[in-house]
Protein backbone atom coordinates (compact mmCIF):
# COMPACT_ATOMS: atom_id res chain seq x y z
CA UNK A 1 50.26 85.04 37.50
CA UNK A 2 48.58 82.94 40.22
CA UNK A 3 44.59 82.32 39.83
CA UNK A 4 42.80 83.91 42.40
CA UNK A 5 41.68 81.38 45.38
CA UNK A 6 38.48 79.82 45.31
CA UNK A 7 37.18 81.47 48.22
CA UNK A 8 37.46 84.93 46.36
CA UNK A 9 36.22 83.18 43.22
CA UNK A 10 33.06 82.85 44.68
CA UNK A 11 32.61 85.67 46.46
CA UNK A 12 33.02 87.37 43.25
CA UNK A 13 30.70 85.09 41.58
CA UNK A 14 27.57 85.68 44.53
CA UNK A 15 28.89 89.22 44.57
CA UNK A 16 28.36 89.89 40.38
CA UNK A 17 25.14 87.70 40.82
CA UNK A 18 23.47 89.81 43.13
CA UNK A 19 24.10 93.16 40.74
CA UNK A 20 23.00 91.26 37.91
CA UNK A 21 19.71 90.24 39.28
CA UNK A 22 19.36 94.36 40.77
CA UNK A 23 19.83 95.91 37.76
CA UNK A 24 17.28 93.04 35.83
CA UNK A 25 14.76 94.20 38.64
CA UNK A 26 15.55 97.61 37.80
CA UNK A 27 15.31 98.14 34.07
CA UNK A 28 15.33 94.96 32.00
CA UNK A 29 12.21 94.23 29.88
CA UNK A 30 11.51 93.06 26.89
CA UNK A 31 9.87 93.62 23.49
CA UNK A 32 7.04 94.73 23.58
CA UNK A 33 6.19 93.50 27.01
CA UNK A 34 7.92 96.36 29.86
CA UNK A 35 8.63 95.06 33.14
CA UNK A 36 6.36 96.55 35.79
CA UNK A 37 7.87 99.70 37.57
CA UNK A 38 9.56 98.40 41.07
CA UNK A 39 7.29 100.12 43.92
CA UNK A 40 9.03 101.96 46.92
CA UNK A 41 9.10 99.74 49.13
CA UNK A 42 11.26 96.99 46.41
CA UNK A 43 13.73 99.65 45.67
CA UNK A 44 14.53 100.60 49.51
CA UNK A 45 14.78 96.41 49.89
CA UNK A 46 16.80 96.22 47.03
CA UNK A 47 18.71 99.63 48.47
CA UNK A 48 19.47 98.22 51.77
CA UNK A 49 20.70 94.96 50.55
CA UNK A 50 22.72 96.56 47.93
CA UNK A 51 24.08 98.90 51.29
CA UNK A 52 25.14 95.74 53.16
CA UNK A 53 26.59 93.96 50.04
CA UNK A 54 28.95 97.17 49.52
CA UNK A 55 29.82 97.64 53.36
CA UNK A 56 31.18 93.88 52.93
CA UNK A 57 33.05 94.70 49.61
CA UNK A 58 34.70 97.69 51.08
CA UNK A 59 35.99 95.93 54.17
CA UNK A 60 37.38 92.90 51.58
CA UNK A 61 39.17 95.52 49.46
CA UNK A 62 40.54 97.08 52.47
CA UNK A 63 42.00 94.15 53.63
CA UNK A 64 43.41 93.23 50.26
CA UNK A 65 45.03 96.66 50.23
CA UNK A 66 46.33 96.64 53.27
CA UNK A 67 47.95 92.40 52.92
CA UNK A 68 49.48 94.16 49.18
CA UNK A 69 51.19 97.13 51.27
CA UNK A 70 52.32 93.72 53.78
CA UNK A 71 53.60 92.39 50.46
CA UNK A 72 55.27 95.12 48.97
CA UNK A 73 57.09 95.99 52.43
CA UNK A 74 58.25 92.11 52.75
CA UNK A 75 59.62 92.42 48.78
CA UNK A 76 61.64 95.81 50.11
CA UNK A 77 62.78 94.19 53.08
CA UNK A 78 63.87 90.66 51.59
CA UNK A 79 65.69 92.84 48.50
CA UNK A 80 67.91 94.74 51.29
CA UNK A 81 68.70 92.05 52.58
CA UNK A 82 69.94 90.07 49.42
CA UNK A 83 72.28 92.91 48.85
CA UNK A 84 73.49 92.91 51.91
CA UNK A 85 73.44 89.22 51.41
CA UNK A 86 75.39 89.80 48.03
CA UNK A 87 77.92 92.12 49.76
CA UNK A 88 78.96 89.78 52.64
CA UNK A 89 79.25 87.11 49.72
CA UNK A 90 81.84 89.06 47.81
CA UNK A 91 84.00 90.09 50.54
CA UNK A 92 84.07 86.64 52.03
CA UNK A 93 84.82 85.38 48.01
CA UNK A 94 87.38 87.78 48.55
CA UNK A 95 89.01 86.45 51.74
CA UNK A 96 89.21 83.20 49.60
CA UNK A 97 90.88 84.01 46.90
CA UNK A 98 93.43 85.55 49.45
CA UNK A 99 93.80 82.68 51.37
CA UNK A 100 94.43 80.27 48.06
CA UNK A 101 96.95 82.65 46.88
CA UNK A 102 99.18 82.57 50.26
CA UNK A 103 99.10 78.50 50.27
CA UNK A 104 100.65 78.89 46.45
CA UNK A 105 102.75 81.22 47.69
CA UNK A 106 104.03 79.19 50.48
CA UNK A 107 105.03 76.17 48.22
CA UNK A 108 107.39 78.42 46.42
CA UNK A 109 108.63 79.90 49.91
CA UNK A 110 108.51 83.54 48.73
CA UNK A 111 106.56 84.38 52.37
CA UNK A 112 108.05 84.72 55.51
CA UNK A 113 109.84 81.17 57.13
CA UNK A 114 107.96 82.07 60.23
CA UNK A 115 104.19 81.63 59.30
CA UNK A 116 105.28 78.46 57.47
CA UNK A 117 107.45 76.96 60.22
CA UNK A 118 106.80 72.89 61.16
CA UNK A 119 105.72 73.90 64.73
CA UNK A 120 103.37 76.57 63.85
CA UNK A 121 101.72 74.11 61.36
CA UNK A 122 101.45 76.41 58.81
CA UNK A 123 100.29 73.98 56.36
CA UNK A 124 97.86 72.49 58.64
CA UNK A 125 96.10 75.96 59.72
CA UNK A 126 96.39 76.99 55.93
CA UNK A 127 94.19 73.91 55.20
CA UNK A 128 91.59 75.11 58.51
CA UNK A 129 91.21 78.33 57.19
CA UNK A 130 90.49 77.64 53.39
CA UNK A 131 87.74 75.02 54.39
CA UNK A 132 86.36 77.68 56.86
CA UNK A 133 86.26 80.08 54.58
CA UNK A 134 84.57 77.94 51.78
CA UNK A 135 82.40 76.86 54.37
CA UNK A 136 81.20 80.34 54.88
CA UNK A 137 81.46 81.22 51.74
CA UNK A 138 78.73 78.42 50.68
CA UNK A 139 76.55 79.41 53.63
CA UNK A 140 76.20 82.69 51.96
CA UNK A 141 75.77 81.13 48.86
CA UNK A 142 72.91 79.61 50.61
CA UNK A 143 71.33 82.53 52.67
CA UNK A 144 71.40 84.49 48.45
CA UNK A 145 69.30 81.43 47.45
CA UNK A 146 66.60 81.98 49.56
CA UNK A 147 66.46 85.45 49.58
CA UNK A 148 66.04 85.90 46.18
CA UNK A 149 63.04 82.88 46.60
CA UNK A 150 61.70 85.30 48.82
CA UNK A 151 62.43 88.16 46.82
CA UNK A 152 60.31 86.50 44.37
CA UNK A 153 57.63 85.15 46.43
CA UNK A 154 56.58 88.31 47.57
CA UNK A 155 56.53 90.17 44.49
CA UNK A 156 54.01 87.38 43.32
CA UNK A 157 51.85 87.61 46.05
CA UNK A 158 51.97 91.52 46.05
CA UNK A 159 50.75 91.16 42.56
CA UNK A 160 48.12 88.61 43.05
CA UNK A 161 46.99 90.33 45.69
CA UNK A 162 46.86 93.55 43.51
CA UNK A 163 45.16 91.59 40.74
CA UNK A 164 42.42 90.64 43.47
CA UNK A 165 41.93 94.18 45.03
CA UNK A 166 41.21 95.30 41.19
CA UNK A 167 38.65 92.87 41.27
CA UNK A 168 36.78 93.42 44.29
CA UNK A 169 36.90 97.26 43.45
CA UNK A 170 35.67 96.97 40.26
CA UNK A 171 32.85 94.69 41.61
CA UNK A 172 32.01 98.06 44.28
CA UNK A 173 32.10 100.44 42.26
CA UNK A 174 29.66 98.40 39.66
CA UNK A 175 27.44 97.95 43.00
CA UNK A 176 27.40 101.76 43.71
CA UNK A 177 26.68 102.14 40.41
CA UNK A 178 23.37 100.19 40.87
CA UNK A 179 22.93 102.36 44.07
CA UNK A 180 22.87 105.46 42.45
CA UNK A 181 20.22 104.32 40.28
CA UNK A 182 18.25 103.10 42.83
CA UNK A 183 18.56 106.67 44.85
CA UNK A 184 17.74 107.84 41.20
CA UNK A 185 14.29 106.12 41.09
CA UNK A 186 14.07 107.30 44.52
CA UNK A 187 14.38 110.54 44.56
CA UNK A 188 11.53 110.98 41.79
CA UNK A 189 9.56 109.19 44.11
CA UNK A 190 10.43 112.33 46.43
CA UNK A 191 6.51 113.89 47.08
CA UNK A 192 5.52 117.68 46.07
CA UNK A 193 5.20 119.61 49.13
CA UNK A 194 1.44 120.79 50.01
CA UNK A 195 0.42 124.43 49.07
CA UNK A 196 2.57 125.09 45.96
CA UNK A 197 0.97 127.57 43.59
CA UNK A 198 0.56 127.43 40.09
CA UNK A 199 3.28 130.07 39.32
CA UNK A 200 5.78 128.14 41.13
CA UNK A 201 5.57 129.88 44.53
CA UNK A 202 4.21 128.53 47.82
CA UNK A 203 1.13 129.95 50.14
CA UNK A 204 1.87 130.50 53.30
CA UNK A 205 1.06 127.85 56.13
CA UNK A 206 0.44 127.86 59.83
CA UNK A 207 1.94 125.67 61.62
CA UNK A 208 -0.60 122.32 62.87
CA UNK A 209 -0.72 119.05 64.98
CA UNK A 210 1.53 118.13 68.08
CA UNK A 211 4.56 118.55 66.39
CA UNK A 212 3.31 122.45 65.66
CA UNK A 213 4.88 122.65 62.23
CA UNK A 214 3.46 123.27 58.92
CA UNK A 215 2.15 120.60 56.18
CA UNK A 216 4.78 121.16 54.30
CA UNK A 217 7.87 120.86 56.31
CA UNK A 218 6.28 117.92 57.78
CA UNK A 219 6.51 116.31 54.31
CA UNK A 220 9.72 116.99 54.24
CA UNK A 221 10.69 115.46 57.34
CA UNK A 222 9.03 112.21 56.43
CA UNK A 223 11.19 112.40 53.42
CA UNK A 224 14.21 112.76 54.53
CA UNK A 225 13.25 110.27 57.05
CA UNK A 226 12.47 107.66 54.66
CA UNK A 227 15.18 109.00 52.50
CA UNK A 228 18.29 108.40 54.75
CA UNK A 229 19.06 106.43 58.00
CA UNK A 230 19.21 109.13 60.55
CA UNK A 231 21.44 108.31 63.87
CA UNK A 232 19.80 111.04 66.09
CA UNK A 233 17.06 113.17 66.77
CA UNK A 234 15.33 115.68 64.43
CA UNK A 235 14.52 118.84 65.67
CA UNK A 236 11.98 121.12 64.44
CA UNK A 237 9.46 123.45 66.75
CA UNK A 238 11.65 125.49 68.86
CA UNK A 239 9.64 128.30 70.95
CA UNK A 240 12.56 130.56 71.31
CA UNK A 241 12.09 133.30 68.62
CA UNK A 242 15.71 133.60 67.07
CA UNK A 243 14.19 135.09 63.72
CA UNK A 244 14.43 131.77 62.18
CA UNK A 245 11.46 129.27 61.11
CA UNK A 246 11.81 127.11 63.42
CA UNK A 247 9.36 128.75 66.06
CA UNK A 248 7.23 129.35 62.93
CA UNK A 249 7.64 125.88 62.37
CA UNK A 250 8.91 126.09 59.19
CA UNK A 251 12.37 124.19 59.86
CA UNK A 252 14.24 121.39 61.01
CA UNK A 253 17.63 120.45 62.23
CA UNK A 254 18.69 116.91 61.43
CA UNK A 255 20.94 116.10 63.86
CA UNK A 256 24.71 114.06 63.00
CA UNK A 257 26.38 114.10 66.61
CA UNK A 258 24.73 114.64 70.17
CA UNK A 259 26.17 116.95 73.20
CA UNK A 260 27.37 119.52 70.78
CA UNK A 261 30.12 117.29 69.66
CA UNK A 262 31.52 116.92 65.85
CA UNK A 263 30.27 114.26 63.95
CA UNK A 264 32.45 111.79 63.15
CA UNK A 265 33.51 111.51 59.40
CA UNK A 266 30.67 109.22 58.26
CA UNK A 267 28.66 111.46 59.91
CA UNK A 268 29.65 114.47 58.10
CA UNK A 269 29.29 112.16 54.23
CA UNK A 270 25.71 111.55 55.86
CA UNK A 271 25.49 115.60 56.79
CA UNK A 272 26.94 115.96 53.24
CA UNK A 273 24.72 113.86 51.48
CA UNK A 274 21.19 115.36 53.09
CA UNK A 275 22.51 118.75 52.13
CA UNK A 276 22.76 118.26 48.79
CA UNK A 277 19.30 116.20 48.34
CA UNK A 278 17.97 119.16 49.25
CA UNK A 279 18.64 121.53 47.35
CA UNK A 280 18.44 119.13 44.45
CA UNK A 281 15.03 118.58 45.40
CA UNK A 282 13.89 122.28 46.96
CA UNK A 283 11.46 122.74 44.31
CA UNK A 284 9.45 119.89 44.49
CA UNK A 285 9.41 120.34 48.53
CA UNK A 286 9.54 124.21 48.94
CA UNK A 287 12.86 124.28 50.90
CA UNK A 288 13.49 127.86 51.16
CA UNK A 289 17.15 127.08 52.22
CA UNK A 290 19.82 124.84 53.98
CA UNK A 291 22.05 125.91 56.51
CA UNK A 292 25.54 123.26 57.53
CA UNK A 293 28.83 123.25 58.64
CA UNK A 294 28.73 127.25 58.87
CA UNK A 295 27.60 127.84 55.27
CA UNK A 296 24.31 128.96 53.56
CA UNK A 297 22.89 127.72 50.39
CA UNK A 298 19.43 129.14 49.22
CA UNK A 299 20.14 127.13 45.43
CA UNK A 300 22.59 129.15 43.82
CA UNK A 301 25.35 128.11 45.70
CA UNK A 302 27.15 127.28 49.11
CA UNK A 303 28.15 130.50 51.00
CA UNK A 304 30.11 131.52 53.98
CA UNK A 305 28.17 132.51 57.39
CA UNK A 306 29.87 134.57 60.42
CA UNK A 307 31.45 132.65 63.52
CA UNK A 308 27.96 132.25 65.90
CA UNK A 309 30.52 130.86 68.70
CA UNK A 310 29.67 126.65 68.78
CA UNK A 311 29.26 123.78 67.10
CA UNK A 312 25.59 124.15 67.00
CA UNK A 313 25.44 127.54 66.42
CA UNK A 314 27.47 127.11 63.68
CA UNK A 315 25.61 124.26 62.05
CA UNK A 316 28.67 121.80 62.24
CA UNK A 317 26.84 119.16 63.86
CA UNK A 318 23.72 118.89 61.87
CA UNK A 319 21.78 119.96 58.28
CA UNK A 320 19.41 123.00 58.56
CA UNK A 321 16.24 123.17 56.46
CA UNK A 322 14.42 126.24 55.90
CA UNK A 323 10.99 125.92 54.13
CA UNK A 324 9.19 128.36 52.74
């Protein structure tokens, strides 16, 4: 097996580095003597280089999968070839053999006087077509050599190139690791909303400030805020009494596309993604209940909602949270 270029060595090397000295920030300490506790602002640093680092990773492992699938299709093609290669070879071997066996056969005059006849030169054009032939035949000979060279050559670089592509993955997925961890530490970070009882419930809030919504879905907005990296707007107040909270201002729509478009895939993972933090975290913030892509989850599941006729009105292009 080849070693893996020098280039990629180090990449690896920076790459392994970098998680290394993350997860020591994290959670290393020693006896007797705990590290100190990384604040927000360190993990989101450590978070958004960790982002970046990944981003790069995925884009090398894409292109490593995609020069193995190269690879692999040259290996297919050059192993067609050598048989056809291999066929040619044998019926040319063939034409040989047949050609050697009519010059013995016209020393012991056994063929017809015509094809060996002194002005035809039978002799002579015997002799023309045997070296021809061999001729041919070695140029086939050749054209075998080198395809199975590149037979071979390709099925070494598809598997260093494999060998490489494990590598880099295994170096994302040990990154993503140290991202969930991160999120993790986050995400207990995530504040209590204002006005939660001692019995678990929530007292009711009017709705205050500019923005005309209440404490407490303000504090969620700020969460998510700081929580994710939102592309578009986030909508919350909306005078038009649809029997929802949000002209009680007790909801926002966070939104993934614009125009009443769908969002594009990463879009949707982000959608996704807010969704489900929360409802993980709807006790600590009060969230009554989320509303995307046309389904309803008050924390005991996703559920199906009736067609309301759009994009929007169907929640496709953004995350709906209800507080209480």
């Amino acid at each position: 097996m080849a070693a893996l270029s020098p280039t990629f060595r180090r990449h690896a090397a920076l790459t392994l580095c970098l998680i290394s000295a993350t997860t020591f920030a994290l959670g290393a300490s020693s006896a007797g003597n705990a590290a100190p506790k990384p604040t927000e602002a360190e993990l989101r640093a450590d978070l958004a280089k960790l982002g970046k680092k990944v981003d790069k990773l995925i884009e090398t492992y894409a292109a490593k999968r995609e020069a193995l699938e190269k690879a692999r299709k040259a290996e297919a093609v050059a192993k067609t070839n050598m048989r056809k290669a291999e066929e040619i070879y044998a019926e040319a071997e063939k034409e040989v053999d047949s050609i050697a066996q009519i010059r013995y056969q016209s020393n012991s005059g056994s063929l017809p006087a015509m094809l060996f006849a002194p002005d035809l030169s039978g002799a002579a054009m015997m002799e023309q077509l045997t070296a021809q032939q061999s001729a041919h035949l070695q140029g086939f000979a050749g054209t075998l050599t080198r395809r199975k060279q590149a037979v071979q050559k390709a099925a070494q670089l598809a598997d260093d190139i494999g060998d490489e592509a494990k590598v880099v993955e295994k170096q994302r997925k040990d990154a993503e690791d140290v991202i969930r961890d991160i999120k993790d530490k986050l995400d207990r970070l995530v504040p209590t909303g204002s006005g939660r009882l001692s019995n678990g419930s929530w007292a009711p809030q009017l709705p205050t400030g500019i923005d005309n919504i209440t404490d407490r879905t303000r504090i969620m907005r700020e969460a998510v805020r700081k929580r994710f990296s939102l592309p578009y707007a986030v909508g919350c107040y909306r005078a038009e009494n649809d029997g929802g909270e949000h002209p009680l201002g007790r909801a926002c729509d966070f939104m993934m596309s614009t125009g009443g478009s769908m969002p594009s895939a990463a879009h949707v993972k982000l959608g996704d993604e807010i969704a489900a933090w929360a409802i993980k975290n709807r006790a600590r913030l009060g969230v009554k209940y989320v509303i995307w892509r046309q389904r309803i989850n008050h924390g005991s599941g996703w559920r199906a909602m009736s067609n309301r006729g759009g994009v929007t009105a169907n929640h496709f292009d953004h995350p709906h949270i209800s507080m209480f």
